[in-house]
C-alpha atoms as a PDB file:
ATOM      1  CA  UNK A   1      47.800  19.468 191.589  1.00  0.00           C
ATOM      2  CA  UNK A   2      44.658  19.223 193.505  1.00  0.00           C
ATOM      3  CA  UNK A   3      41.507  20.465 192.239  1.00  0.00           C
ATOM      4  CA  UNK A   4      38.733  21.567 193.834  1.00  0.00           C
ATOM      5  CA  UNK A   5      35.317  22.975 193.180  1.00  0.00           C
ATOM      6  CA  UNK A   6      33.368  24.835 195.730  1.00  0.00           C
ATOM      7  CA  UNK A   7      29.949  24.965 196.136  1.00  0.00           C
ATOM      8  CA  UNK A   8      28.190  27.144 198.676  1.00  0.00           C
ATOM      9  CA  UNK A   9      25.386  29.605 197.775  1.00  0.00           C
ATOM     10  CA  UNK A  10      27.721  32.719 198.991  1.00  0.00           C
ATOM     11  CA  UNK A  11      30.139  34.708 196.755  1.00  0.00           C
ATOM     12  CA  UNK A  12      32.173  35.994 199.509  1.00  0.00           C
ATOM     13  CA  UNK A  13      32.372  32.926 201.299  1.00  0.00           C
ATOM     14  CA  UNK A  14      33.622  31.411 198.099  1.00  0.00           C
ATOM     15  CA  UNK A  15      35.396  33.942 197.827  1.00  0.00           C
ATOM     16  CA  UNK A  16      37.446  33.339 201.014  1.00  0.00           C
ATOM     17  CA  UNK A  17      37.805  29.593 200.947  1.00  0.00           C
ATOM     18  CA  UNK A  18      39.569  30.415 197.387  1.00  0.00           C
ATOM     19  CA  UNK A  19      42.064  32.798 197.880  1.00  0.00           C
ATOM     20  CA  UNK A  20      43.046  30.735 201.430  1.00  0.00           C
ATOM     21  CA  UNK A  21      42.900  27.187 199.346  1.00  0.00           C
ATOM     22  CA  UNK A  22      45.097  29.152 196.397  1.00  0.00           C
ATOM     23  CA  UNK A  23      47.608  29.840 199.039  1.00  0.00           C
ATOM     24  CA  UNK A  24      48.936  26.278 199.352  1.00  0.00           C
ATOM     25  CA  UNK A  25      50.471  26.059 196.054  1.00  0.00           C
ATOM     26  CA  UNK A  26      48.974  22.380 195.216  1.00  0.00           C
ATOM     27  CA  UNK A  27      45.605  23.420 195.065  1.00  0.00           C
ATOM     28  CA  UNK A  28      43.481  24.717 192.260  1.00  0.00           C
ATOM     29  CA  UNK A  29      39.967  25.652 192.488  1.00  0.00           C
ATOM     30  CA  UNK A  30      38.411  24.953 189.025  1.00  0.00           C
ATOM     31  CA  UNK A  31      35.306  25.937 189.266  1.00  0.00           C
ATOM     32  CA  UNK A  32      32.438  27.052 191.795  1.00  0.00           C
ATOM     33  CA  UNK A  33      28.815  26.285 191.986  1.00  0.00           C
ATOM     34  CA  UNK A  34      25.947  27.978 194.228  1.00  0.00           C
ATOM     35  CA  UNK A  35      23.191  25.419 194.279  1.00  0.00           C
ATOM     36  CA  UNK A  36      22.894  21.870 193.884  1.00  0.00           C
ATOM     37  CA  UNK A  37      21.441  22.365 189.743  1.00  0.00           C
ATOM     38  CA  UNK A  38      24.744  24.608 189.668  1.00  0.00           C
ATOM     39  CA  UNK A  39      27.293  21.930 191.008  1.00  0.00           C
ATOM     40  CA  UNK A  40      25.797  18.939 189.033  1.00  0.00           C
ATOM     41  CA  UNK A  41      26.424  20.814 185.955  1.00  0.00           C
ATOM     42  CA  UNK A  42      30.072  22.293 186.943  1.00  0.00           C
ATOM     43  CA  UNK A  43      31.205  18.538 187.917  1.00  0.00           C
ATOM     44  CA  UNK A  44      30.257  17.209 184.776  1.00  0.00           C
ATOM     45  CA  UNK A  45      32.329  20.066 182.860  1.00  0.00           C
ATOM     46  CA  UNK A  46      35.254  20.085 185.363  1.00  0.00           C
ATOM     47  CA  UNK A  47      38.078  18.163 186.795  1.00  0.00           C
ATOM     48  CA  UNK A  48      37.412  17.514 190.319  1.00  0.00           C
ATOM     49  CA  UNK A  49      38.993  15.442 193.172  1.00  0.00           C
ATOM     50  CA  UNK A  50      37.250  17.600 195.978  1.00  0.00           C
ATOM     51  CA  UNK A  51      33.838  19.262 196.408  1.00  0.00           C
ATOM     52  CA  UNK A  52      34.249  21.855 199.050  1.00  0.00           C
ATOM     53  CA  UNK A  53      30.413  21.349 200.390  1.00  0.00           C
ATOM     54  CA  UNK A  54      28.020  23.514 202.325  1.00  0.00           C
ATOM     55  CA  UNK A  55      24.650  21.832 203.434  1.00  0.00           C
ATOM     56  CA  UNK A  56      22.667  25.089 203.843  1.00  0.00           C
ATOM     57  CA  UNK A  57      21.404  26.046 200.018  1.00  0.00           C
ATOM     58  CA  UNK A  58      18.562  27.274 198.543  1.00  0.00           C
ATOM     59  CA  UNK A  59      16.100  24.493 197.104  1.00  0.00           C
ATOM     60  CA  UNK A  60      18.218  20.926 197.395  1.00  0.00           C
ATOM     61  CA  UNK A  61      20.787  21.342 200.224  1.00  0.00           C
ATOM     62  CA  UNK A  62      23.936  19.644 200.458  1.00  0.00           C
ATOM     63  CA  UNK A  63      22.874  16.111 201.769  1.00  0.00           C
ATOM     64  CA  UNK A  64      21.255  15.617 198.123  1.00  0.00           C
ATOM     65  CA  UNK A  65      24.373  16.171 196.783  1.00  0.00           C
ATOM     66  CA  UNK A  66      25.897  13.265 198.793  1.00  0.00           C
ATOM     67  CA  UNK A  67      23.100  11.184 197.912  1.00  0.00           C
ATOM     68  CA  UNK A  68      23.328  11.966 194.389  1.00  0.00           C
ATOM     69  CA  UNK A  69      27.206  11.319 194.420  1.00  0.00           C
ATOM     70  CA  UNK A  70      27.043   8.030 196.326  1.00  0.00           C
ATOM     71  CA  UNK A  71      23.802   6.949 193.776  1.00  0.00           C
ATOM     72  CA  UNK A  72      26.741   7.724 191.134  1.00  0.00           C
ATOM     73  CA  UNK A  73      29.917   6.024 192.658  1.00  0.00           C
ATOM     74  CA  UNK A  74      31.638   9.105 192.136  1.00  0.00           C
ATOM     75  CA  UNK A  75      35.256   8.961 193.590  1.00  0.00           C
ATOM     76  CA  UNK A  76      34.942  12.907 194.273  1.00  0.00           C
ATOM     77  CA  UNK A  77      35.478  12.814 197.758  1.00  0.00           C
ATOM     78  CA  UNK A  78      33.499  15.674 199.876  1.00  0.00           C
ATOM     79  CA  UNK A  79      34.724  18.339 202.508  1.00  0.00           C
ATOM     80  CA  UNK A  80      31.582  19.501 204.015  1.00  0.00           C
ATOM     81  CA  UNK A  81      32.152  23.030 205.701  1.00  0.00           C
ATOM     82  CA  UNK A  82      28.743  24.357 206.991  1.00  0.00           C
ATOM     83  CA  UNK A  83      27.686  26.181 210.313  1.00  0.00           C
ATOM     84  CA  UNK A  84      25.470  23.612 211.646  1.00  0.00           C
ATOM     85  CA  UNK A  85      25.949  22.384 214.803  1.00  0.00           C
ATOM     86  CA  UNK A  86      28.756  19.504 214.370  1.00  0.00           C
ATOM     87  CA  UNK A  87      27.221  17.381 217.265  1.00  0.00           C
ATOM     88  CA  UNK A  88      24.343  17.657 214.930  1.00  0.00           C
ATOM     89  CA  UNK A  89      25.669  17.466 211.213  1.00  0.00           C
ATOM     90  CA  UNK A  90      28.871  15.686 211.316  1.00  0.00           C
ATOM     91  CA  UNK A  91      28.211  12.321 212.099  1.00  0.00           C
ATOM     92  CA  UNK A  92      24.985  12.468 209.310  1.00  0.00           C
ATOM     93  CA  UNK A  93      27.220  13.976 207.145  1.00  0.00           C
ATOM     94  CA  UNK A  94      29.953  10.991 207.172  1.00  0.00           C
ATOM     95  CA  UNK A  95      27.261   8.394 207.246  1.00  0.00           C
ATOM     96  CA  UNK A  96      25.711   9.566 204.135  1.00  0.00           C
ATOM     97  CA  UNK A  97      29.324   9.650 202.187  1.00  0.00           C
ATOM     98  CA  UNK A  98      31.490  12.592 203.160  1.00  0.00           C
ATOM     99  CA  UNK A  99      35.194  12.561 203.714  1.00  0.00           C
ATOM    100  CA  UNK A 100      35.403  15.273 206.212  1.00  0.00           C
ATOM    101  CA  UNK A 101      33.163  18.001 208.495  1.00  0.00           C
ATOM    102  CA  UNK A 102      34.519  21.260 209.166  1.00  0.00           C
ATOM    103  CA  UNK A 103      32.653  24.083 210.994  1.00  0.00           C
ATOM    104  CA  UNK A 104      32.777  27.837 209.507  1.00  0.00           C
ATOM    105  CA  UNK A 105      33.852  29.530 212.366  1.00  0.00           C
ATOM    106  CA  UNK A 106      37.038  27.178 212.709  1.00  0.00           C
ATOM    107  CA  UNK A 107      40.458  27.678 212.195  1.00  0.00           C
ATOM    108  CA  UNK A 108      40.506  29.182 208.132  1.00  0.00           C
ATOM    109  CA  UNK A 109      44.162  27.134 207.801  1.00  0.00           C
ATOM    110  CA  UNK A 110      42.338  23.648 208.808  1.00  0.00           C
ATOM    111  CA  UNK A 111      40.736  23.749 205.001  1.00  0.00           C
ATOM    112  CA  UNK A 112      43.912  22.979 203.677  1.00  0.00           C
ATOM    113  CA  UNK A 113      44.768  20.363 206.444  1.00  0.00           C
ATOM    114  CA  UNK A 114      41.655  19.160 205.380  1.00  0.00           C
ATOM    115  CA  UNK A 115      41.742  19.004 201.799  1.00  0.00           C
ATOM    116  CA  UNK A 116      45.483  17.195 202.014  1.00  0.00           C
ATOM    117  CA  UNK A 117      43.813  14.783 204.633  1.00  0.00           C
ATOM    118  CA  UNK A 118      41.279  13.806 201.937  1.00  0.00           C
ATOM    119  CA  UNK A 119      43.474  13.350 199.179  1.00  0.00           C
ATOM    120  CA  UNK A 120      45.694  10.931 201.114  1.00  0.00           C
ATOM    121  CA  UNK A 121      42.474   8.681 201.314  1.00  0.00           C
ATOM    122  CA  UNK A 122      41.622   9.802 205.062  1.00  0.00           C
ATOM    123  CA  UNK A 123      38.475  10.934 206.804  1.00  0.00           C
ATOM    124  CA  UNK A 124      39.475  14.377 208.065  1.00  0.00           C
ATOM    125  CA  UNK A 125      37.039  15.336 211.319  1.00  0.00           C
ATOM    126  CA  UNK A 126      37.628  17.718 214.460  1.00  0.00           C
ATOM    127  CA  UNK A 127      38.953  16.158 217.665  1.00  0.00           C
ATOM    128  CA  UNK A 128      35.186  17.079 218.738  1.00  0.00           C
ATOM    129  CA  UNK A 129      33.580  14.841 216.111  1.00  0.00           C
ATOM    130  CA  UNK A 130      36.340  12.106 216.496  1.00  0.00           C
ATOM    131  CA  UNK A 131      34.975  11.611 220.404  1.00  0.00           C
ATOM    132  CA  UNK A 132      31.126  12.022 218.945  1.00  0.00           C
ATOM    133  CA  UNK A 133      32.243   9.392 216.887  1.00  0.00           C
ATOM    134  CA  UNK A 134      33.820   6.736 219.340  1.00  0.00           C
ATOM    135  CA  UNK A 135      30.808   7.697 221.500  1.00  0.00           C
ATOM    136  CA  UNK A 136      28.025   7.062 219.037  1.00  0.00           C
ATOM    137  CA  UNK A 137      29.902   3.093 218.661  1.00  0.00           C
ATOM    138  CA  UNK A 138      27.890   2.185 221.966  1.00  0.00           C
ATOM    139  CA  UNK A 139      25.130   3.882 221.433  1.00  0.00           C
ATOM    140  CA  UNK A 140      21.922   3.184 219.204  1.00  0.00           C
ATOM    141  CA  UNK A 141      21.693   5.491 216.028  1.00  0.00           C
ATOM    142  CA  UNK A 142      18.487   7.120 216.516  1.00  0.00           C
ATOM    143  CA  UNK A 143      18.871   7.471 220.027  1.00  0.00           C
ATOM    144  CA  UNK A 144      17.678  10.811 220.263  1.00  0.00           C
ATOM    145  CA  UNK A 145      13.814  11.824 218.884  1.00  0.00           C
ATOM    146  CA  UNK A 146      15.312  14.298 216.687  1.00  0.00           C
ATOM    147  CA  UNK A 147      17.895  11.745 214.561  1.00  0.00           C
ATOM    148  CA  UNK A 148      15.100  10.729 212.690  1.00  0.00           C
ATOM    149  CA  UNK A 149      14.684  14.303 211.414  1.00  0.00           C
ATOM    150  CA  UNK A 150      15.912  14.631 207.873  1.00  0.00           C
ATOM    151  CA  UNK A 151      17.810  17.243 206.707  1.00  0.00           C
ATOM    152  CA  UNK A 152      15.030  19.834 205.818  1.00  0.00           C
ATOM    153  CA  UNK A 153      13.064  18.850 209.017  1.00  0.00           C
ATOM    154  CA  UNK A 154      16.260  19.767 210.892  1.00  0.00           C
ATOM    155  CA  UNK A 155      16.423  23.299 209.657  1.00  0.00           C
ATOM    156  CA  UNK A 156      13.085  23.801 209.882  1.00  0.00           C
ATOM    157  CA  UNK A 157      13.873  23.128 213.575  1.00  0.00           C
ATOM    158  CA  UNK A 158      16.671  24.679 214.368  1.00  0.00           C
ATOM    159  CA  UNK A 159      15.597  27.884 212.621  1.00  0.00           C
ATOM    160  CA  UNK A 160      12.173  27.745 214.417  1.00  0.00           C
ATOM    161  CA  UNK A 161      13.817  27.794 217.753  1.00  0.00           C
ATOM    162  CA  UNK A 162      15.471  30.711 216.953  1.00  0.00           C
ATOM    163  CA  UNK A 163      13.195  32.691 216.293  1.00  0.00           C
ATOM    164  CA  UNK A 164      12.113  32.398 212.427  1.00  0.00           C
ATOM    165  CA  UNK A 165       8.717  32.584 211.242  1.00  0.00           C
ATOM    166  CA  UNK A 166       7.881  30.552 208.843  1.00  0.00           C
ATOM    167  CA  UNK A 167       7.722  33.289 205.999  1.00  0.00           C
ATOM    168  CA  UNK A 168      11.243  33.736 206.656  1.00  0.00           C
ATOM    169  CA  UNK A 169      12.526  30.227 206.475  1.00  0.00           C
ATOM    170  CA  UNK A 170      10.456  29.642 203.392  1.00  0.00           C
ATOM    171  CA  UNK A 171      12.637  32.794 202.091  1.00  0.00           C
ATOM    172  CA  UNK A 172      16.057  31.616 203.627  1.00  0.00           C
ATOM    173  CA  UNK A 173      15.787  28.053 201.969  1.00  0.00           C
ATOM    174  CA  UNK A 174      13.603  29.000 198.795  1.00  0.00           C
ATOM    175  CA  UNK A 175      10.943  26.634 199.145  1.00  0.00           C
ATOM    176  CA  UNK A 176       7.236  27.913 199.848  1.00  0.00           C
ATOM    177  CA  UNK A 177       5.381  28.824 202.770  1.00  0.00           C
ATOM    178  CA  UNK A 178       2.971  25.404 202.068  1.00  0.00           C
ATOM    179  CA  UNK A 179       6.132  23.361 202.319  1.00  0.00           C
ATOM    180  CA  UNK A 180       8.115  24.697 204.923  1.00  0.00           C
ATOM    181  CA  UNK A 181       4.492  24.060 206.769  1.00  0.00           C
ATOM    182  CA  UNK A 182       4.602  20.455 206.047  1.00  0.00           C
ATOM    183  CA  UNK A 183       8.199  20.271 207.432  1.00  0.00           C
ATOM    184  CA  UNK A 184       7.143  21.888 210.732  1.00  0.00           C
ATOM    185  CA  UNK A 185       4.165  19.780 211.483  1.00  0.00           C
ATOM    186  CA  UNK A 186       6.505  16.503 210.311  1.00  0.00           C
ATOM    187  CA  UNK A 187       9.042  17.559 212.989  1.00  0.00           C
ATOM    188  CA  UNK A 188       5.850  18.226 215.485  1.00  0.00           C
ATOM    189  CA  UNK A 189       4.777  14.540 214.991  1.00  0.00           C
ATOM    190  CA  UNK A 190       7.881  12.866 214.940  1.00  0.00           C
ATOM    191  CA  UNK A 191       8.851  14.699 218.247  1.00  0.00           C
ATOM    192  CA  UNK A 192       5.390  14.631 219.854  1.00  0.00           C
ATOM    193  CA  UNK A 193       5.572  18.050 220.383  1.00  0.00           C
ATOM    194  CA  UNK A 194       2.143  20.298 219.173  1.00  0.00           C
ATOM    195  CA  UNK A 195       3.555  24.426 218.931  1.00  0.00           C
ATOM    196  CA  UNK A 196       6.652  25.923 218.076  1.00  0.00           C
ATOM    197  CA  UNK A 197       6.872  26.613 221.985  1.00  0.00           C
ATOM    198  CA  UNK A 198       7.849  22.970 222.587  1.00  0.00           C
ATOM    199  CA  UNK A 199       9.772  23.087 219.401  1.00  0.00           C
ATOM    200  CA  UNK A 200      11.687  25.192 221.039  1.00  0.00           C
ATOM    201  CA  UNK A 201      11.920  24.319 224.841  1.00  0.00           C
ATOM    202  CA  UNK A 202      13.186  20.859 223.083  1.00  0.00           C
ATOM    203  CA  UNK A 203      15.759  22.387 220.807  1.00  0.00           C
ATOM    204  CA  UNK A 204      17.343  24.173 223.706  1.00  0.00           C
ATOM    205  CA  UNK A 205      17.053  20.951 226.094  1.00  0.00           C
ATOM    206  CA  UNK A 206      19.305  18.848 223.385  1.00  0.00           C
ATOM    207  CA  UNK A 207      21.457  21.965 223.003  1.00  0.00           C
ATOM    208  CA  UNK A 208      20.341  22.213 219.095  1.00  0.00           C
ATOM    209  CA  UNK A 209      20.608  26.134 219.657  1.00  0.00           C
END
């Protein structure tokens, strides 16, 4: 039997990935978590060979849950299944310790490819993310501005260009207006960029949105 815990700060979405992952018969889901204080305590109280992984959640998002694993030598190995971008997410994701990258609005039966994959000690990733990957072999890491970004600076991004005011991405990510601030002027200065007007123009040039 393979068990799994999920952790994604939606009920129906957990919802969902359980009753599909339930389906295959070899796969138990034994427990479920909804922020990253939430999964740190399930994992210590459950058996786990697979953490079923979102990187949007409230307060600490999903990349300090791979840094905390990796800081840990946890064999848990991680399925991250988020609806970033995966020419934007999926090669960070696998660089800082996941197994695998699946996107949300994907195929619903690829979860259980993907949590098989995983368990035979294999890297599960799209076709999509398997070029990005070949491709990014010849190419310098941070060759784009925005690679440098880390994870919170990327939301703040992405959610700037579309639209978001700040009061609403302070919300969304439950941090406060102060910090979400100090992410957007970060991103300004790493991107030499100076209003949310370039912000944006450059987010749509690098097809981030």
């Amino acid at each position: 039997m393979i068990h799994v815990v999920l952790c994604d700060d939606h009920a129906v979405v957990r919802r969902g990935v359980r009753d599909m992952l339930s389906e295959a018969g070899d796969i138990e889901v034994t427990g479920e978590a909804a922020s990253y204080a939430e999964v740190r305590d399930v994992l210590r109280k459950v058996k786990c060979d697979v953490l079923v992984l979102d990187l949007n959640m409230p307060g600490r998002g999903g990349m300090e849950v791979l840094a905390s694993l990796r800081e840990t030598a946890s064999p848990i190995k991680v399925l991250i299944v988020s609806m970033f971008p995966e020419d934007q997410y999926a090669i960070r994701c696998l660089r800082a310790g996941a197994q695998g990258y699946l996107n949300k609005a994907g195929n619903p039966q690829e979860l259980v490819s993907a949590v098989h994959t995983l368990m035979q000690g294999r890297k599960y990733v799209t076709p999509e993310v398997a070029q990005m990957l070949v491709e990014s072999l010849s190419k310098p890491e941070l060759e784009v501005p925005h690679a440098s970004l880390s994870e919170r600076e990327l939301q703040t991004l992405l959610k700037i260009a579309s639209g978001k005011r700040l009061s609403d991405i302070a919300e969304e990510l439950m941090l406060s207006p102060k910090t979400v601030s100090v992410y957007r002027t970060r991103v300004l200065e790493k991107l030499k960029l100076t209003n949310n007007a370039e912000l944006t123009v450059y987010a749509i040039r690098n097809n981030l949105v």
